[in-house]
Structure formats: C-alpha cells, structure tokens
N, C-alpha and C. Protein backbone atom coordinates (compact mmCIF):
# COMPACT_ATOMS: atom_id res chain seq x y z
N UNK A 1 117.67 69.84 100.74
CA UNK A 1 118.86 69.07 100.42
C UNK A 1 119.95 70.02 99.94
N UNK A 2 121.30 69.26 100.56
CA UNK A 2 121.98 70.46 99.77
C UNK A 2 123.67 69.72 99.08
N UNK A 3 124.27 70.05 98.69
CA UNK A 3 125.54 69.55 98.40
C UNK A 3 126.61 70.30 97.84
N UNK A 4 127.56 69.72 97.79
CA UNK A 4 129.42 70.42 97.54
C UNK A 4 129.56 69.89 96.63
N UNK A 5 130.17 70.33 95.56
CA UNK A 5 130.59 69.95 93.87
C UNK A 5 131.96 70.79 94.22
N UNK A 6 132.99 69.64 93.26
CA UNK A 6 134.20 70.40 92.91
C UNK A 6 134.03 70.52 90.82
N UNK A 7 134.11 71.27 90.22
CA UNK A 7 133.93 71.41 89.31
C UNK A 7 135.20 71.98 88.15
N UNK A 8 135.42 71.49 87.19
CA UNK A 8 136.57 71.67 86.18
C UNK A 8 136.23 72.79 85.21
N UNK A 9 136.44 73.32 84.46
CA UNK A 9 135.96 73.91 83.57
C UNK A 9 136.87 74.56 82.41
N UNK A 10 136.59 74.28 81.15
CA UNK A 10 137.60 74.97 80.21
C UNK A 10 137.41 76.26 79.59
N UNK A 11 138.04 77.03 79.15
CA UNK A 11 138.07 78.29 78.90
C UNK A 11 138.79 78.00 77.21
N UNK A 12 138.06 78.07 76.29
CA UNK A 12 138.17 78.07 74.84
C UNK A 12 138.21 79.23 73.84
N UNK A 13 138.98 79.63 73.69
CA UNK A 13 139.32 81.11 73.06
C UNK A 13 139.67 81.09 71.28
N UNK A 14 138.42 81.84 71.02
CA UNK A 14 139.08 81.57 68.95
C UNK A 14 138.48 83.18 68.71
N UNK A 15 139.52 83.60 68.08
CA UNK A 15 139.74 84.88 67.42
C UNK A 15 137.97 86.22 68.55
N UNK A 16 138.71 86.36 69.43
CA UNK A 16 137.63 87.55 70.49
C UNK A 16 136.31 86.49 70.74
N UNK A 17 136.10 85.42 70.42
CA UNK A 17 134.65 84.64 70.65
C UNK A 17 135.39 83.83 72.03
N UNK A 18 134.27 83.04 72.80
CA UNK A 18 134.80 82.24 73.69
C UNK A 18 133.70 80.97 73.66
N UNK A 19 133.95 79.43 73.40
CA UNK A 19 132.95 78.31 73.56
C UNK A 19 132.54 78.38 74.82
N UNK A 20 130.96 78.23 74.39
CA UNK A 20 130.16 78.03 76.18
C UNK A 20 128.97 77.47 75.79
N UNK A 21 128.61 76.89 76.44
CA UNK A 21 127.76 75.28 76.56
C UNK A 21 126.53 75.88 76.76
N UNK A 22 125.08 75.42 76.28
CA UNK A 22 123.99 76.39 76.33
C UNK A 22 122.85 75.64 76.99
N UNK A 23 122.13 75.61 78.04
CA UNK A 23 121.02 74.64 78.55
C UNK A 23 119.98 75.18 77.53
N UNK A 24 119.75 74.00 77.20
CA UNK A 24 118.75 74.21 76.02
C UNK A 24 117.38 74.36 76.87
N UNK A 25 117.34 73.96 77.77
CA UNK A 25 115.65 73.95 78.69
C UNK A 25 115.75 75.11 79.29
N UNK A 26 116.56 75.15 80.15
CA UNK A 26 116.59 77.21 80.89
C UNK A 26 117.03 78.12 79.73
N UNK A 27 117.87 78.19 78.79
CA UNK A 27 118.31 79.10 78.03
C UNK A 27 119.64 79.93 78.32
N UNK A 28 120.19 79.51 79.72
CA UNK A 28 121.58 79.55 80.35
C UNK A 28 122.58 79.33 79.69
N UNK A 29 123.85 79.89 79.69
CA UNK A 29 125.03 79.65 79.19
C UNK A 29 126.03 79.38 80.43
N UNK A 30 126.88 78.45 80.55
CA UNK A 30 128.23 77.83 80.88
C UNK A 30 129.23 77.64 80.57
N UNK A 31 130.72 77.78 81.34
CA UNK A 31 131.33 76.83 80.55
C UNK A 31 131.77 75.31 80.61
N UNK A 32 132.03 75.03 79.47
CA UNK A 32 132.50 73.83 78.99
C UNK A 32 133.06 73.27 80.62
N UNK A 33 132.68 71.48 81.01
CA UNK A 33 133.53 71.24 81.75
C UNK A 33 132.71 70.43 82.56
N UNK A 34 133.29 70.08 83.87
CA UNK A 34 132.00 69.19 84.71
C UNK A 34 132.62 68.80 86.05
N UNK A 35 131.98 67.99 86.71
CA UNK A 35 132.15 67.35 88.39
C UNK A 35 133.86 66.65 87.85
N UNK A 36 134.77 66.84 88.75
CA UNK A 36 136.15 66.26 89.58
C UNK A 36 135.70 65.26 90.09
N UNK A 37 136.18 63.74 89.57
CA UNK A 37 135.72 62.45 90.27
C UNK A 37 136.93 62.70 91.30
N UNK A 38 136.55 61.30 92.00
CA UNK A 38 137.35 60.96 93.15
C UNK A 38 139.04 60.48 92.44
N UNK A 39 139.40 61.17 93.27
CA UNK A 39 141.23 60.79 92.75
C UNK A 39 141.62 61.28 91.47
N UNK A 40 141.00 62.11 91.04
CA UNK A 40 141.42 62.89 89.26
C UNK A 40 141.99 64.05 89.67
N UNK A 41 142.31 64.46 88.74
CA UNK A 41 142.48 65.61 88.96
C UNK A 41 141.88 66.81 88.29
N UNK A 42 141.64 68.14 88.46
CA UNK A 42 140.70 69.29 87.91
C UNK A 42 141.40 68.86 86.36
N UNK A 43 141.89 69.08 85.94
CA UNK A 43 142.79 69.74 84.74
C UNK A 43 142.11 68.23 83.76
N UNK A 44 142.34 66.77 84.27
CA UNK A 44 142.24 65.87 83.57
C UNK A 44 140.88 65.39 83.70
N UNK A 45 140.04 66.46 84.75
CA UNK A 45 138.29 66.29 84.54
C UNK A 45 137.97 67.18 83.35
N UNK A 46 138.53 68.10 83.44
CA UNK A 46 138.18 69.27 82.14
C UNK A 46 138.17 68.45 80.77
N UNK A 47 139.66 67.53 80.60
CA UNK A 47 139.48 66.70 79.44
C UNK A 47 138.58 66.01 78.95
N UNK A 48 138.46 64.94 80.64
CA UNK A 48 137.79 63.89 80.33
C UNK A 48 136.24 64.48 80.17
N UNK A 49 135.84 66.14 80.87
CA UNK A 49 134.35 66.17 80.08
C UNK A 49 134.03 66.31 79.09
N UNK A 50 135.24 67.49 78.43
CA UNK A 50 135.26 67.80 76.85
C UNK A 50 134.77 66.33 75.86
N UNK A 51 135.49 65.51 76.24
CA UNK A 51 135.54 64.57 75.30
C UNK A 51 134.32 64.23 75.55
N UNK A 52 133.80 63.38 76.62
CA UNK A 52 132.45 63.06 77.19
C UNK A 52 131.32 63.84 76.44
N UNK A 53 131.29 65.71 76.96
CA UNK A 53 130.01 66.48 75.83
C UNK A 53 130.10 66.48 74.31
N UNK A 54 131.73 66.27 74.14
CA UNK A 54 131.84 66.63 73.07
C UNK A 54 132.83 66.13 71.60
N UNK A 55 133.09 65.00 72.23
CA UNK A 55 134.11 64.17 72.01
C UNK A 55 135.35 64.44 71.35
N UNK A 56 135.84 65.86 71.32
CA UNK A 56 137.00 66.51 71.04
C UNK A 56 137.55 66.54 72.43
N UNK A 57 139.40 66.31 71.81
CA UNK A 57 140.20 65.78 72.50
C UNK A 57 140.73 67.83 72.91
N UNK A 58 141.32 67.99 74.60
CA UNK A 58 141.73 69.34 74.36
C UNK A 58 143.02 69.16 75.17
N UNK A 59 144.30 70.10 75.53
CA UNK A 59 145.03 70.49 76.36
C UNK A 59 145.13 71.50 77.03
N UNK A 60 145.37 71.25 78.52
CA UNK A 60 144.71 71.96 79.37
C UNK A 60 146.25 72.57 79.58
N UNK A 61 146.00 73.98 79.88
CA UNK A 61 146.56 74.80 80.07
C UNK A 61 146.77 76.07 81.07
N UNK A 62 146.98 76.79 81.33
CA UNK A 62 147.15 77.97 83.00
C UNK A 62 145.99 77.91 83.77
N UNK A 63 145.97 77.79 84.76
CA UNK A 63 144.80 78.05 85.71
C UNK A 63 144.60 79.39 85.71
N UNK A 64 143.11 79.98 85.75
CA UNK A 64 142.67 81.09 85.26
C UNK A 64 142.06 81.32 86.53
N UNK A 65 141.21 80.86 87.30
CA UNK A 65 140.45 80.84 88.14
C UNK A 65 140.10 79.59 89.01
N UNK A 66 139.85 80.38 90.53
CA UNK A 66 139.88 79.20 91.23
C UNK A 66 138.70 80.04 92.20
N UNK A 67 136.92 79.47 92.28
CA UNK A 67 136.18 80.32 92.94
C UNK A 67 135.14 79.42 93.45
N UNK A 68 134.54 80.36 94.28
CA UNK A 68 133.80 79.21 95.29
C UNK A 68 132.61 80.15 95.20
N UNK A 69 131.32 79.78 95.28
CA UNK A 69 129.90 80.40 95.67
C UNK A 69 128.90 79.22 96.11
N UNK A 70 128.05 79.79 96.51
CA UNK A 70 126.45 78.87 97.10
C UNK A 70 125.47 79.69 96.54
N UNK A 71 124.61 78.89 96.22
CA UNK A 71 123.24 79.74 95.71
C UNK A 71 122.63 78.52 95.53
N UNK A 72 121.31 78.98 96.04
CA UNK A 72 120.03 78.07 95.64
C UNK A 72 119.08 77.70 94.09
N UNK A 73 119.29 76.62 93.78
CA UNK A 73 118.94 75.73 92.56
C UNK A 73 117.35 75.88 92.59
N UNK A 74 116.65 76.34 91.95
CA UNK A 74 115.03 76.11 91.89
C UNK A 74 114.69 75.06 90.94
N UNK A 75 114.30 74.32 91.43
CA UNK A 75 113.78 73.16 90.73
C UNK A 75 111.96 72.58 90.57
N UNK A 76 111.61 71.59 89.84
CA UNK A 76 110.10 71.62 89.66
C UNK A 76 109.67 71.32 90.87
N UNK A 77 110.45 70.49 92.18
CA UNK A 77 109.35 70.21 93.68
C UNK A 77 109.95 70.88 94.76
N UNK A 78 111.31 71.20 94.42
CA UNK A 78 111.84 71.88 95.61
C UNK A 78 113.31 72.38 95.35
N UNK A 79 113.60 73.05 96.02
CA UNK A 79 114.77 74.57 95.91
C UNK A 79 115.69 73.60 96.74
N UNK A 80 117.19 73.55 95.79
CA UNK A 80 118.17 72.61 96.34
C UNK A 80 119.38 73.67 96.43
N UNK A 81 119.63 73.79 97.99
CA UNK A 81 121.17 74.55 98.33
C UNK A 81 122.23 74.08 97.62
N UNK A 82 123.33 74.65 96.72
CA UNK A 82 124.96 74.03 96.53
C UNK A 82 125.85 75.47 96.42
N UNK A 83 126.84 74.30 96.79
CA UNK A 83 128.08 75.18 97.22
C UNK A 83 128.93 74.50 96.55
N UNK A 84 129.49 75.46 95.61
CA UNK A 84 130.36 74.63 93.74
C UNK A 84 131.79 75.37 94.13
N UNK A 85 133.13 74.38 93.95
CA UNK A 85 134.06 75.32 93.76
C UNK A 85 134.62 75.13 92.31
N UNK A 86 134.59 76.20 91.44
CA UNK A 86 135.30 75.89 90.20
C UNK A 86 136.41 75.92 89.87
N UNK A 87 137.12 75.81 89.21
CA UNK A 87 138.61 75.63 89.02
C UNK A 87 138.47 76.14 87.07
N UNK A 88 138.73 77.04 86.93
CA UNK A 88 138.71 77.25 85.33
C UNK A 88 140.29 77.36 84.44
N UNK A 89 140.27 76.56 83.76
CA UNK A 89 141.73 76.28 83.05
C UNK A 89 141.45 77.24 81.83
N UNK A 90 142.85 78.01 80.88
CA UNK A 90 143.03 78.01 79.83
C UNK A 90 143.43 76.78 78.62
N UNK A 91 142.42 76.47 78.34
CA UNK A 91 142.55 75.21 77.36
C UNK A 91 142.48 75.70 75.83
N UNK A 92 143.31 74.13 74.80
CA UNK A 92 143.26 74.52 73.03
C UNK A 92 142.82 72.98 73.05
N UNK A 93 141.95 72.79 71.40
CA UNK A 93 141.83 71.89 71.24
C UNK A 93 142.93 71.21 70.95
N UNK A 94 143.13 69.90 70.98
CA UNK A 94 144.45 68.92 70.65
C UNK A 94 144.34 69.23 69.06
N UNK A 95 143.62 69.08 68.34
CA UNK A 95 144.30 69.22 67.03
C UNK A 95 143.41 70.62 66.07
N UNK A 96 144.01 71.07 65.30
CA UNK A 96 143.71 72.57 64.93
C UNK A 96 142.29 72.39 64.17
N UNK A 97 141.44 73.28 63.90
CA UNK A 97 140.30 73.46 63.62
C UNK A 97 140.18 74.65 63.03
N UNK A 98 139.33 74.72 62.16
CA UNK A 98 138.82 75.59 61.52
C UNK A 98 138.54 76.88 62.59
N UNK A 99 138.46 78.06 62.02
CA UNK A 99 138.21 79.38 62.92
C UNK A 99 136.70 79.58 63.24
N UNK A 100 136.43 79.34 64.48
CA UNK A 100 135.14 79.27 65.00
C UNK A 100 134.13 78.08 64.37
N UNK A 101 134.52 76.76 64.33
CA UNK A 101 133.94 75.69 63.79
C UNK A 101 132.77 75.39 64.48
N UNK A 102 131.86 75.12 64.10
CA UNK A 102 130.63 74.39 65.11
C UNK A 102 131.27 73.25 65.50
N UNK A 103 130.85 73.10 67.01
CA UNK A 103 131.25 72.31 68.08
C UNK A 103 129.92 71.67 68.31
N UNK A 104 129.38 70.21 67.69
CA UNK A 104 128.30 69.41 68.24
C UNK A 104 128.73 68.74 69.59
N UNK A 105 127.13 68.64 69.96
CA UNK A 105 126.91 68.04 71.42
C UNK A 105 126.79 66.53 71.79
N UNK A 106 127.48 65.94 72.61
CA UNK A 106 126.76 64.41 72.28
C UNK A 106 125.70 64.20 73.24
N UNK A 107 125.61 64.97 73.67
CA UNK A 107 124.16 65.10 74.90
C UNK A 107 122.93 65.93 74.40
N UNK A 108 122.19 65.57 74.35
CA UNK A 108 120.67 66.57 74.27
C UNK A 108 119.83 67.39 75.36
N UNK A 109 120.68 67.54 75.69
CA UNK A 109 119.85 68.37 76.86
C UNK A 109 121.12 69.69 76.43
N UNK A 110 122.28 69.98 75.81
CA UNK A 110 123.31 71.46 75.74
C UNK A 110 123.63 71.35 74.23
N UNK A 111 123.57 72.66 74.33
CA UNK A 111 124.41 72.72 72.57
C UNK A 111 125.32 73.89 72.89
N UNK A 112 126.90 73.84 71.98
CA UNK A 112 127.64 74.75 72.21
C UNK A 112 127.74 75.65 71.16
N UNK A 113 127.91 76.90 71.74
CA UNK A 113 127.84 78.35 70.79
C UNK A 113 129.29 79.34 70.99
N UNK A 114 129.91 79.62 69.89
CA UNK A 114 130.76 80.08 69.93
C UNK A 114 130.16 81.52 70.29
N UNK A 115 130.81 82.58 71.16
CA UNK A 115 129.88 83.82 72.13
C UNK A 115 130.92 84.66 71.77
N UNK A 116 130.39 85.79 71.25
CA UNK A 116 132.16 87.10 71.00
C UNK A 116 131.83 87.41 72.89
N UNK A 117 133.22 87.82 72.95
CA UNK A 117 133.53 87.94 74.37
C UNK A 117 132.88 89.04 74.88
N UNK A 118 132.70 90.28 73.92
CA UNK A 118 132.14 91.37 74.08
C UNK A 118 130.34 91.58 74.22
N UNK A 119 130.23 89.95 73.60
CA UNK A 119 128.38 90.03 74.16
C UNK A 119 128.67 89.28 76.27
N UNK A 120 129.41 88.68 76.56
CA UNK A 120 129.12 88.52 78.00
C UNK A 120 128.18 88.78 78.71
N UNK A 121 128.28 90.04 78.42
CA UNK A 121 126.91 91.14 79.59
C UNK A 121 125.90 90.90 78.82
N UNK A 122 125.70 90.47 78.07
CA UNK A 122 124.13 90.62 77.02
C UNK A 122 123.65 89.00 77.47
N UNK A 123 124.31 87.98 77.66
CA UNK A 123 123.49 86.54 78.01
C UNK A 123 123.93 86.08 79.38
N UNK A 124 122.78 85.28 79.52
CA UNK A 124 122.69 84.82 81.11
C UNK A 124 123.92 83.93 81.06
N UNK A 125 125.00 84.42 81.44
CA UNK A 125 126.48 83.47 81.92
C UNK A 125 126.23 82.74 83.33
N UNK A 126 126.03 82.06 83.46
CA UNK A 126 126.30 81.41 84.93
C UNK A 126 127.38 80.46 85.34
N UNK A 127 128.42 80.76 86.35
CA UNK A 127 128.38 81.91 87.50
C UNK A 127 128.51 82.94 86.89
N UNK A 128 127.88 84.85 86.88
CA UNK A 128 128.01 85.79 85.91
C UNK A 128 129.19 86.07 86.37
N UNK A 129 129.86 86.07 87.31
CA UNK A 129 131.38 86.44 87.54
C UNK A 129 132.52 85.54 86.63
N UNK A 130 132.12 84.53 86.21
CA UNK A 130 132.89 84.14 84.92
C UNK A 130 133.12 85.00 84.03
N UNK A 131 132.25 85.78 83.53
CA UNK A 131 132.59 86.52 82.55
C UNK A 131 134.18 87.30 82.66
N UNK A 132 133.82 87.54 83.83
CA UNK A 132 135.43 88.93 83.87
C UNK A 132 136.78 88.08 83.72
N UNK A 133 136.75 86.45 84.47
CA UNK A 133 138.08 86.06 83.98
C UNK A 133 138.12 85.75 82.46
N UNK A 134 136.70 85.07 81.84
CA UNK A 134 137.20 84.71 80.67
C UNK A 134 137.76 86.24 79.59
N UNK A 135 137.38 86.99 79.94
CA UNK A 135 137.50 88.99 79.52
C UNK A 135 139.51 88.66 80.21
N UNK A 136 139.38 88.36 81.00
CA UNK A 136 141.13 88.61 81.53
C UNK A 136 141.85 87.23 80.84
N UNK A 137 141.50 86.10 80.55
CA UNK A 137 142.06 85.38 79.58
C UNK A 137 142.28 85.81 78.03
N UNK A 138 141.42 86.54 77.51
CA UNK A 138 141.64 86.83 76.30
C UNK A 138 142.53 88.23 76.62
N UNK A 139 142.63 88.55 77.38
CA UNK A 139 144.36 89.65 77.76
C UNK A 139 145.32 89.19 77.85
N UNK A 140 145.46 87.97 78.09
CA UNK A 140 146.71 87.04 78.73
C UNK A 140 146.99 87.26 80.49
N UNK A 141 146.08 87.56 80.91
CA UNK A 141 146.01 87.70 82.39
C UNK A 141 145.62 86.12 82.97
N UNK A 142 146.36 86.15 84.25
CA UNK A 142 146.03 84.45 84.22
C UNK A 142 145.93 84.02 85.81
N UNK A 143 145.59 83.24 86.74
CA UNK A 143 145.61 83.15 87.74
C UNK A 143 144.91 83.90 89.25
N UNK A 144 143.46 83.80 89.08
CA UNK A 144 142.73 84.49 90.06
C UNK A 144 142.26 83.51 90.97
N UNK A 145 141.86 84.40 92.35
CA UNK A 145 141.26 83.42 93.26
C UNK A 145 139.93 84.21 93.32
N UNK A 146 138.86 84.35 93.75
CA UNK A 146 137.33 84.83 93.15
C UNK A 146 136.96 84.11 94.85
N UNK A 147 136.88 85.84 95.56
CA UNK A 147 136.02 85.52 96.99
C UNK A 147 134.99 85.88 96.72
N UNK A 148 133.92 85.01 96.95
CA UNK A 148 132.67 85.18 97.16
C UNK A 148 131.92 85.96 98.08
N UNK A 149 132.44 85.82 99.34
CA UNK A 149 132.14 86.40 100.01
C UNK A 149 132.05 88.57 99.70
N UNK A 150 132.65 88.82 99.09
CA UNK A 150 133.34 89.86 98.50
C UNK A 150 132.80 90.03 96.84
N UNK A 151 132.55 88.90 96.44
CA UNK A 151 132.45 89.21 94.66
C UNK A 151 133.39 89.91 94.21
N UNK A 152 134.65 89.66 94.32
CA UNK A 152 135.98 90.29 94.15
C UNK A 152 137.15 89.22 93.85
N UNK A 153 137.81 89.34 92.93
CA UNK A 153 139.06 88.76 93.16
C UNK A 153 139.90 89.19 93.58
C-alpha cells in the first residue's frame, strides 16, 4: 500500500533551542504540525494542528521550506510506501511565554521537548534533512525548496 500526504509543519524557535514533537513508541523526533485537509490551507493546518496536539494558539509566519521525499514506513505486518510533501513555516506562539516553557501534549502517543539546535545531529530528526533548514531559520535565512532527488536545496 502506498500513499501521498501534504503535510504543514511549524518551526518554533526560543533562545538557540527549537520545539519538536517526540514519538514516544519509536523514540523519533518531528516537527510540530500535521496532514493539509481538503480546501485549507498549509499555514492554517500548521495552526489548526498546534492547537489540536497542543492546544496553544500560534502565528504562522515565512515559509522556510517546501520538500518532497518517499521512503518506506516499517510497520508490525507490512512495509507501507509514502511520498510526504512538507511545507515548513516560521511560526511564534500567539501569546508570550515563559523562555523555554514545557509544552504538554494532548495526545499520548508524543510529548514535546524543547532540543538546542546544536544537538540536531545527536537525535533521530525525521525527515533528517530538516535539521539544516531549522539551523538556517535560526540565521534568519528563509525560503528553500529541498530536491530529493539530489538531497540538496
């Protein structure tokens, strides 16, 4: 089986750390964000997941990245093909917060961990090519397209 996801994702920046969402069962890190329904748009899926995992309200801000890959999902009966395109925004929360506050989950299956930007290479990031834009967001660098084909922007 296989399938196409369009996917939102926010990019959360507090003093060199960056928020990223943690599968508590694999031990994987992500970021924040989720599936583009029908007729939304990327920017106002990013919201509407924030709020959804996490029920903080955010504003979405520069497009950072826009990337496409396929890779095979291993699962407990069988290995599922997808082909995800992400769309990663520079986002702030809507109202100010404490410096590096714990961010609870309203789901049990992820918990979110504030990550210094400089561990990246040290935890399983998935897609690991995330790492380098969220590294070029905290520069103020903004706007990549990420060929896969290439592993290059």
């Amino acid at each position: 089986m296989s399938s196409f996801e369009l996917i939102s994702r926010a990019v959360l920046l507090d003093r060199g750390h960056v928020l990223l969402c943690k599968n508590l069962k694999r031990g994987y890190y992500y970021l924040p964000g989720g599936h583009v329904e029908f007729s939304e748009s990327a920017s106002d899926a990013a919201q509407r997941e924030l709020i959804e995992e996490t029920g903080l309200r955010i504003h979405v801000h520069q497009c950072l990245l826009v990337e496409e890959h396929s890779f095979t999902q291993r699962g407990k009966k069988k290995a599922r093909r997808r082909h995800e395109v992400n769309v990663l925004f520079l986002a702030r929360f809507a109202r100010k917060r404490r410096t590096l506050q714990p961010v609870r989950s309203r789901e049990s299956h992820i918990a979110f961990e504030w990550i210094p930007i400089t561990r990246l290479r040290s935890i399983r990031l998935r897609p690991t090519h995330h790492a380098a834009a969220i590294r070029r967001a905290a520069r103020g660098a903004f706007a990549t397209v990420f060929d896969s084909r290439t592993n290059e922007p």
